[in-house]
C-alpha atoms as a PDB file:
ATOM      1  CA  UNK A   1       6.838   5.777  15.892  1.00  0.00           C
ATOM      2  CA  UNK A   2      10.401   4.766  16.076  1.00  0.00           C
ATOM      3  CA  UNK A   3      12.878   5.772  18.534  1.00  0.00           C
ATOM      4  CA  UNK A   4      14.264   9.485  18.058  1.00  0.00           C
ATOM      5  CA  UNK A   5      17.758   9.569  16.258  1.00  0.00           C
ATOM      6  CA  UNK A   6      20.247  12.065  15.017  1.00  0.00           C
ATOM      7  CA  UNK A   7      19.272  13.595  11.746  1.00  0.00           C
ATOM      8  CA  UNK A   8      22.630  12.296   9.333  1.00  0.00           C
ATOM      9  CA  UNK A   9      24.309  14.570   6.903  1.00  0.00           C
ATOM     10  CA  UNK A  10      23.585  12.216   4.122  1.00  0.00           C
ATOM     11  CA  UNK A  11      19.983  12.728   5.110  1.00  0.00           C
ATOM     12  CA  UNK A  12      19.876  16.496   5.836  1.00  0.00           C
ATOM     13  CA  UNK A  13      20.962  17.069   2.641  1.00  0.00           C
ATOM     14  CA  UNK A  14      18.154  15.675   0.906  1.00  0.00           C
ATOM     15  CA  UNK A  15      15.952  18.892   2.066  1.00  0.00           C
ATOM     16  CA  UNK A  16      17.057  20.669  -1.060  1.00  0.00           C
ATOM     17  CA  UNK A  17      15.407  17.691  -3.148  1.00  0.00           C
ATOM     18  CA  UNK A  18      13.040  16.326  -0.785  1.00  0.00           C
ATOM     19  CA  UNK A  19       9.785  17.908  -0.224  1.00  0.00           C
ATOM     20  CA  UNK A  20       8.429  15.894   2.486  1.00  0.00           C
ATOM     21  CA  UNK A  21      11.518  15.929   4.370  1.00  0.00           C
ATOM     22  CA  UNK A  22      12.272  19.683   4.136  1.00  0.00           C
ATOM     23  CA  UNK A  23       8.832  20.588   5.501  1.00  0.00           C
ATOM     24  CA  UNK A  24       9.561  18.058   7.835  1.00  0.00           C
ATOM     25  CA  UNK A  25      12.857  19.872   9.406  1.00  0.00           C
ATOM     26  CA  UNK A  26      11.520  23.171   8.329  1.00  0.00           C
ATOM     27  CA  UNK A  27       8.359  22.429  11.000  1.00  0.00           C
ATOM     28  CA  UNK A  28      10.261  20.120  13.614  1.00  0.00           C
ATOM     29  CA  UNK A  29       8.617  19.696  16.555  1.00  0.00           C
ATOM     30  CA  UNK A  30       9.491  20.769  19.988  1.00  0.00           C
ATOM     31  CA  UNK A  31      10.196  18.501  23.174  1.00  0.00           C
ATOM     32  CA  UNK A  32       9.956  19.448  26.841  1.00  0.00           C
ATOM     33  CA  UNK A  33      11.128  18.362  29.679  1.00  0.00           C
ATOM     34  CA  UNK A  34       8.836  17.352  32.887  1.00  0.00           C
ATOM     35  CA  UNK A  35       9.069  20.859  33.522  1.00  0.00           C
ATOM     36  CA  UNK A  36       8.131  22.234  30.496  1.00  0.00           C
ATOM     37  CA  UNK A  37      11.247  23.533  29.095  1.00  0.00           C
ATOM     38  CA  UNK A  38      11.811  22.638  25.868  1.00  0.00           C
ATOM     39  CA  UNK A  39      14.823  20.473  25.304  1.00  0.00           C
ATOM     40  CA  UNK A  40      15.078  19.795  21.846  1.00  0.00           C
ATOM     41  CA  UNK A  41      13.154  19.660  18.042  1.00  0.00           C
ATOM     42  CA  UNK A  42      12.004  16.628  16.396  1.00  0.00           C
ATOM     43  CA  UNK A  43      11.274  16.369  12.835  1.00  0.00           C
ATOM     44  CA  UNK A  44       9.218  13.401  11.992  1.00  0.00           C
ATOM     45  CA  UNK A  45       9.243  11.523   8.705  1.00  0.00           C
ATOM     46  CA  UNK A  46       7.274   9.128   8.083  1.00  0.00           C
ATOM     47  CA  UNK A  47       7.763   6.750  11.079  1.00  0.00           C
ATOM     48  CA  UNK A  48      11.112   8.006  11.605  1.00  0.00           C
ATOM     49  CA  UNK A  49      12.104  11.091  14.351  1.00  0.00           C
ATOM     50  CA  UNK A  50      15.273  12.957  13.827  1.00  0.00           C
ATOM     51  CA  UNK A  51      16.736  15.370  16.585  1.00  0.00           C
ATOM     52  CA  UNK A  52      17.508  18.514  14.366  1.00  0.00           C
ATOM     53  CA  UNK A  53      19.066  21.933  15.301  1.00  0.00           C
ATOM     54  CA  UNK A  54      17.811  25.212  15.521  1.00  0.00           C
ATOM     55  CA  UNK A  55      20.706  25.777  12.291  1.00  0.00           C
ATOM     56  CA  UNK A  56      19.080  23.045  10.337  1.00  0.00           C
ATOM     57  CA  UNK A  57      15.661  24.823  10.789  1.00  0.00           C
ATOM     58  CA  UNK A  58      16.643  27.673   9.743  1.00  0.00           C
ATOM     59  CA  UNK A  59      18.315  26.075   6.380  1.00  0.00           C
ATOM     60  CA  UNK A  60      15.379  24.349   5.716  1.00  0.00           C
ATOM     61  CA  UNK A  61      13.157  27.624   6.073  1.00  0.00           C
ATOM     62  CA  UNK A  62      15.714  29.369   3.920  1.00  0.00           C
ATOM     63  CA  UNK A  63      14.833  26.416   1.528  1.00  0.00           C
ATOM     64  CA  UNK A  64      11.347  26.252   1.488  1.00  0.00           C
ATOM     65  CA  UNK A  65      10.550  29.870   1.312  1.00  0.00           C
ATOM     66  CA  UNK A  66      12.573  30.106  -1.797  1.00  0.00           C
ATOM     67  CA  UNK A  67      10.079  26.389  -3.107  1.00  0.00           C
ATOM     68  CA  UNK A  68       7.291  28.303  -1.874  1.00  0.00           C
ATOM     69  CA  UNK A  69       8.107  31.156  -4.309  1.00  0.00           C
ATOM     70  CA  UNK A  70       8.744  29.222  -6.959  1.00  0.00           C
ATOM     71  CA  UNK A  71       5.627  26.821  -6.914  1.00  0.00           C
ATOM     72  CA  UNK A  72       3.392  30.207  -6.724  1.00  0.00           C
ATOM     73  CA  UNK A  73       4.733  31.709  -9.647  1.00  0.00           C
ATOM     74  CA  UNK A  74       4.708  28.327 -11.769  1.00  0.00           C
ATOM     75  CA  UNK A  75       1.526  27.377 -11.176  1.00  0.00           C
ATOM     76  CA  UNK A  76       0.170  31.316 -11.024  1.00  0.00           C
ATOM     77  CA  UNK A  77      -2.240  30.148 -14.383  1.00  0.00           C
ATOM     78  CA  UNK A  78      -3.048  26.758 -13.103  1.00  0.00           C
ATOM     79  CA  UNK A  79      -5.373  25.548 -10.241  1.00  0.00           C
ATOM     80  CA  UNK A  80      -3.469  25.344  -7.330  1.00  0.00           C
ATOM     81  CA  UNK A  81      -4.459  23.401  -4.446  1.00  0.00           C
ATOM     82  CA  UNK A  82      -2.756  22.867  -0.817  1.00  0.00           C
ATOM     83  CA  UNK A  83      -2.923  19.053   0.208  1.00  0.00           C
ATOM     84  CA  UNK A  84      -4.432  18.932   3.936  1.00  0.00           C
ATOM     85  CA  UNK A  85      -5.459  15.788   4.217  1.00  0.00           C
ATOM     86  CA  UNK A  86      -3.535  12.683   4.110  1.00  0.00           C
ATOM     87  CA  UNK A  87      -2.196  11.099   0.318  1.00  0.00           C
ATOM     88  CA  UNK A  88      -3.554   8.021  -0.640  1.00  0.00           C
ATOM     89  CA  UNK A  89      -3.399   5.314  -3.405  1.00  0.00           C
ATOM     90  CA  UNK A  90      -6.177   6.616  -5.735  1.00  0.00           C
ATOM     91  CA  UNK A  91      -8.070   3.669  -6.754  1.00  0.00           C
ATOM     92  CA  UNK A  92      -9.675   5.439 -10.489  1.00  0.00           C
ATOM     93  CA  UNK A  93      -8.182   6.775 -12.962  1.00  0.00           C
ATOM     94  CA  UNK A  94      -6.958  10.409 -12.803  1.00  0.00           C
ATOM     95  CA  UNK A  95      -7.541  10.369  -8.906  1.00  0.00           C
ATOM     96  CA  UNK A  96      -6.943  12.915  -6.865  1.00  0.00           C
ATOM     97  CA  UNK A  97      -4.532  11.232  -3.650  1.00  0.00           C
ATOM     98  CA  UNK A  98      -5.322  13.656  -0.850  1.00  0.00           C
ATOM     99  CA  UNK A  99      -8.110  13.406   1.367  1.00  0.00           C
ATOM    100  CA  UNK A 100      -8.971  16.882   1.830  1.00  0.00           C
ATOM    101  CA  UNK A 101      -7.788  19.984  -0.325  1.00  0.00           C
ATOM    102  CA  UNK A 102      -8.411  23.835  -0.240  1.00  0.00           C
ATOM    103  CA  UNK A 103      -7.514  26.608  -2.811  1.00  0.00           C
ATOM    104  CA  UNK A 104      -8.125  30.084  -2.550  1.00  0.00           C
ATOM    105  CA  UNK A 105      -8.112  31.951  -5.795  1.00  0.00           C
ATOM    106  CA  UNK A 106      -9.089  34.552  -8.493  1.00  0.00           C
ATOM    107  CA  UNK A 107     -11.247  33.957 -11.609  1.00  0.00           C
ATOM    108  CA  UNK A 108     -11.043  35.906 -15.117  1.00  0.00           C
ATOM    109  CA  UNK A 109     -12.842  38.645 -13.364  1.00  0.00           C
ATOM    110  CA  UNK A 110     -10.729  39.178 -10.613  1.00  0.00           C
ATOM    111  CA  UNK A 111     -13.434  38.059  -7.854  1.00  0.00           C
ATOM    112  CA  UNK A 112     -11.880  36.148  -4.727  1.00  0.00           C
ATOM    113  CA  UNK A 113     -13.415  32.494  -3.691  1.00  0.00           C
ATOM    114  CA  UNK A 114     -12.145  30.230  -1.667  1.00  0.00           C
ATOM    115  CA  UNK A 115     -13.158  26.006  -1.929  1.00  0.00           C
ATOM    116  CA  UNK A 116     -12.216  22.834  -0.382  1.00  0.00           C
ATOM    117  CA  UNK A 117     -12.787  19.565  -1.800  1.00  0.00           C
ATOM    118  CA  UNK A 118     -12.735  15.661  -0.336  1.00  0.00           C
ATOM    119  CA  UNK A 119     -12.974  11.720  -0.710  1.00  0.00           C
ATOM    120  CA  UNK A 120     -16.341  11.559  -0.406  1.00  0.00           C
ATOM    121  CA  UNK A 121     -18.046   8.434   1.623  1.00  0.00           C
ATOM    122  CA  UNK A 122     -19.786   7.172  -1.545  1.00  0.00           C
ATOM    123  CA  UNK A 123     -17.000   5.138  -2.977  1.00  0.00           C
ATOM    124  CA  UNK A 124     -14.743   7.456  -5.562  1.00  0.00           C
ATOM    125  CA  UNK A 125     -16.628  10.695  -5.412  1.00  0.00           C
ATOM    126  CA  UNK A 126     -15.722  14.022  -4.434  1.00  0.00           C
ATOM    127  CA  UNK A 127     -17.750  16.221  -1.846  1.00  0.00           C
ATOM    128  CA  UNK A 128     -17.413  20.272  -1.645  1.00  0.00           C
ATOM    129  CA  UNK A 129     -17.345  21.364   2.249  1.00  0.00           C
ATOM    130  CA  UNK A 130     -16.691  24.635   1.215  1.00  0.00           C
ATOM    131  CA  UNK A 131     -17.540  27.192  -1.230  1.00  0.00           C
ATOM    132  CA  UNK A 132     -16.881  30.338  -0.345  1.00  0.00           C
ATOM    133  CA  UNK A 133     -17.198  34.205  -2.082  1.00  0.00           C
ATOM    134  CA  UNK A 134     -14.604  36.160  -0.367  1.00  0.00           C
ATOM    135  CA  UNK A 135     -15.366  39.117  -1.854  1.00  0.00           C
ATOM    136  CA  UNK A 136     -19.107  39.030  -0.430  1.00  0.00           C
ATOM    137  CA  UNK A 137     -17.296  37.867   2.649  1.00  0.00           C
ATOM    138  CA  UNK A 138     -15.365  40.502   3.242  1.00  0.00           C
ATOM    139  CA  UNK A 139     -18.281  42.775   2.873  1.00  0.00           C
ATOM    140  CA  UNK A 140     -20.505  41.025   5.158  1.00  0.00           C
ATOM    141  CA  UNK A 141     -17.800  40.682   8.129  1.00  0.00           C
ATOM    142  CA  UNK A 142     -16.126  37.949   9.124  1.00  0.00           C
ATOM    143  CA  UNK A 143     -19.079  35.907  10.659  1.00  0.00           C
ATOM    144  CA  UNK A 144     -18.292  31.937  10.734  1.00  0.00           C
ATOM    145  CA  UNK A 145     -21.867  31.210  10.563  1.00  0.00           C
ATOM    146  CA  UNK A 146     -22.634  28.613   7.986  1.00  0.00           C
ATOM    147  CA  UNK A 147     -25.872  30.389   6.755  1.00  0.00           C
ATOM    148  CA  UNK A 148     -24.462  33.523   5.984  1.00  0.00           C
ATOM    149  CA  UNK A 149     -25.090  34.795   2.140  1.00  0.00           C
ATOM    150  CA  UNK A 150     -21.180  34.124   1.450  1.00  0.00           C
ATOM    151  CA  UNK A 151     -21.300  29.834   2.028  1.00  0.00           C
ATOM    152  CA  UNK A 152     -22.557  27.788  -0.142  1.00  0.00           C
ATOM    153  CA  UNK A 153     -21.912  29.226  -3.230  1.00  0.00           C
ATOM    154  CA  UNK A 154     -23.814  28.049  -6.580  1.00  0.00           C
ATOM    155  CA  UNK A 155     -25.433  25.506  -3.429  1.00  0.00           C
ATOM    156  CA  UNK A 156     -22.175  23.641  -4.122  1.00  0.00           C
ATOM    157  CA  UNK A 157     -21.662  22.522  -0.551  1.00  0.00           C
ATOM    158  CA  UNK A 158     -25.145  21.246  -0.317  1.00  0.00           C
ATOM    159  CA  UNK A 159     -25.941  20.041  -3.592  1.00  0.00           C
ATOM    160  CA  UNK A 160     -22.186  18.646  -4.890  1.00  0.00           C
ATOM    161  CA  UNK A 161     -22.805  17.311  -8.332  1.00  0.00           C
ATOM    162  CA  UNK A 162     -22.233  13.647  -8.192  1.00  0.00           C
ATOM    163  CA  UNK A 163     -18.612  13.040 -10.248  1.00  0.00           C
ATOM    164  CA  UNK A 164     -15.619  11.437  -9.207  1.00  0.00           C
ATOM    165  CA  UNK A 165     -12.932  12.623  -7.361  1.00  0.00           C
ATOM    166  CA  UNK A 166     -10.471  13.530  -9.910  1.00  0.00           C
ATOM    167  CA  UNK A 167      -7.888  15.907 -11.229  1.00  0.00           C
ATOM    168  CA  UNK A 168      -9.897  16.905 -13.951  1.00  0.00           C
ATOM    169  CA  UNK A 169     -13.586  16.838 -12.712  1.00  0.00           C
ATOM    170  CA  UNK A 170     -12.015  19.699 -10.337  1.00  0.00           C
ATOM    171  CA  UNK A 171     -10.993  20.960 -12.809  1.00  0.00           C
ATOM    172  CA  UNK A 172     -13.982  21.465 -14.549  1.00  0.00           C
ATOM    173  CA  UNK A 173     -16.020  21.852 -11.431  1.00  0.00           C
ATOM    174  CA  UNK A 174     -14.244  25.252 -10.953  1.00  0.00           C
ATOM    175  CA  UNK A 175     -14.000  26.539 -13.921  1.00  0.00           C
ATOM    176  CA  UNK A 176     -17.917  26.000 -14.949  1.00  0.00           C
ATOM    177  CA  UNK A 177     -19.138  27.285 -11.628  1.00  0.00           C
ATOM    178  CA  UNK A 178     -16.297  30.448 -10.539  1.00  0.00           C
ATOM    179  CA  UNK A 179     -15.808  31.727 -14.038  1.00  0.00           C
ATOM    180  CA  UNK A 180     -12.315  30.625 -14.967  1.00  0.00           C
ATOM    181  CA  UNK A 181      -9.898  29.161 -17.274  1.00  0.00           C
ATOM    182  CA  UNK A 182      -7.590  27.279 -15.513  1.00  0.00           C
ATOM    183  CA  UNK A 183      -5.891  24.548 -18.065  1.00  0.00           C
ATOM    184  CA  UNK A 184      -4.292  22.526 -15.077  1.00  0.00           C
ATOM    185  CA  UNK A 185      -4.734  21.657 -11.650  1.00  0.00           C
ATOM    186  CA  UNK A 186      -2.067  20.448  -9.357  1.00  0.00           C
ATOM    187  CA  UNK A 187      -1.988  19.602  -5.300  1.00  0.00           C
ATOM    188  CA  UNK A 188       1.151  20.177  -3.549  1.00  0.00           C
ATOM    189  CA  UNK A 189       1.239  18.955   0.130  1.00  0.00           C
ATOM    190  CA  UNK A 190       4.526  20.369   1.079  1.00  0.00           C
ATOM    191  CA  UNK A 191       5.769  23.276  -0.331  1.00  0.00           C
ATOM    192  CA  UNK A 192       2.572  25.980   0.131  1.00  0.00           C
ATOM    193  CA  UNK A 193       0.237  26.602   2.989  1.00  0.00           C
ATOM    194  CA  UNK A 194      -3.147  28.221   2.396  1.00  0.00           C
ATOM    195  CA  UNK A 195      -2.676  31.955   3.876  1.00  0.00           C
ATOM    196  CA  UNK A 196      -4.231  33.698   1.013  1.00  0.00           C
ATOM    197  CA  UNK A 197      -4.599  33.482  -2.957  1.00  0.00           C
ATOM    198  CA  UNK A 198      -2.701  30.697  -4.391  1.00  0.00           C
ATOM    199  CA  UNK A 199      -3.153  31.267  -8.340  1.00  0.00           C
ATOM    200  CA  UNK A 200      -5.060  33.462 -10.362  1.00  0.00           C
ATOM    201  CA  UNK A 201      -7.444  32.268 -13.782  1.00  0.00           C
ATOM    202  CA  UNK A 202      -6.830  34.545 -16.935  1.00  0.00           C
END
């Protein structure tokens, strides 16, 4: 990490065009003193750290909740998925560059499930850590036991079909085994956070 630096204008700007960066600002990082008290925010880019205001902050919150809005209703039809892992160089075809990503979502019927796929260890596949009925969930309780009747649905976390980790295996993954039509699916790693339904399958 290099050594912290004013945030230019030149730069700053770029949060209206600049995903990475705006989330970057938007989520700056605070810094404290020996004491505890913090003494300024860093927002950190890449290997870069820029001292940014509590003004700039707040522009690039104004920002991003207005990208936020806008990627939800875009991609309401297609299969929407938050990037939480790291982005890679996909090596196949098609690849899907993010290490780990969730979606929660609605099928045709209207039922609730939540899933998170991976790079599996077995060269280019995929693995499933979680499939998950929310709708059974939420009548159950919210137990975080992994043997509770709401996991593991279709035995998808424990028996993940064997396909490669791309965009349109996912694709096909979810719509065959949650009842849905989804024509697309996309990953954005900067604009949304997963805090409840992202899109919805007609």
């Amino acid at each position: 990490m290099k050594k912290e630096q004013e945030i230019t204008k030149e730069l700053f700007n770029e949060i209206y065009t600049n995903d990475k960066l705006r989330h970057a600002v938007a989520y700056a990082h605070g810094c404290c003193d020996s004491e505890g008290r913090e003494t300024h925010r860093l927002a950190l880019y890449g290997l870069e750290c820029y001292v940014v205001t509590e003004s700039q902050i707040l522009e690039a919150k104004t920002v991003h909740a207005k990208i936020i809005a806008k990627v939800l209703r875009d991609n309401k039809n297609n299969l929407l998925f938050v990037g939480m892992g790291m982005d890679f160089e996909p090596t196949i075809k098609d690849g899907v560059g993010n290490y780990r990503i969730r979606t929660e979502f609605l099928n045709s019927k209207g039922k609730k499930y939540f899933i998170e796929f991976g790079k599996g260890m077995n060269f280019d596949e995929l693995r499933i850590d979680f499939a998950i009925d929310r709708d059974m969930q939420n009548e159950c309780g919210d137990a975080h036991n992994k043997q509770s009747l709401f996991y593991n649905y279709h035995k998808l976390e424990t028996k993940t079909p064997a396909l490669k980790y791309t965009y349109q295996n996912v694709l096909k993954l979810v719509n065959k085994h949650f009842n849905c039509n989804f024509k697309k699916m996309v990953v954005d790693s900067y604009n949304i956070s997963h805090d409840g339904v992202l899109c919805e399958s007609l």
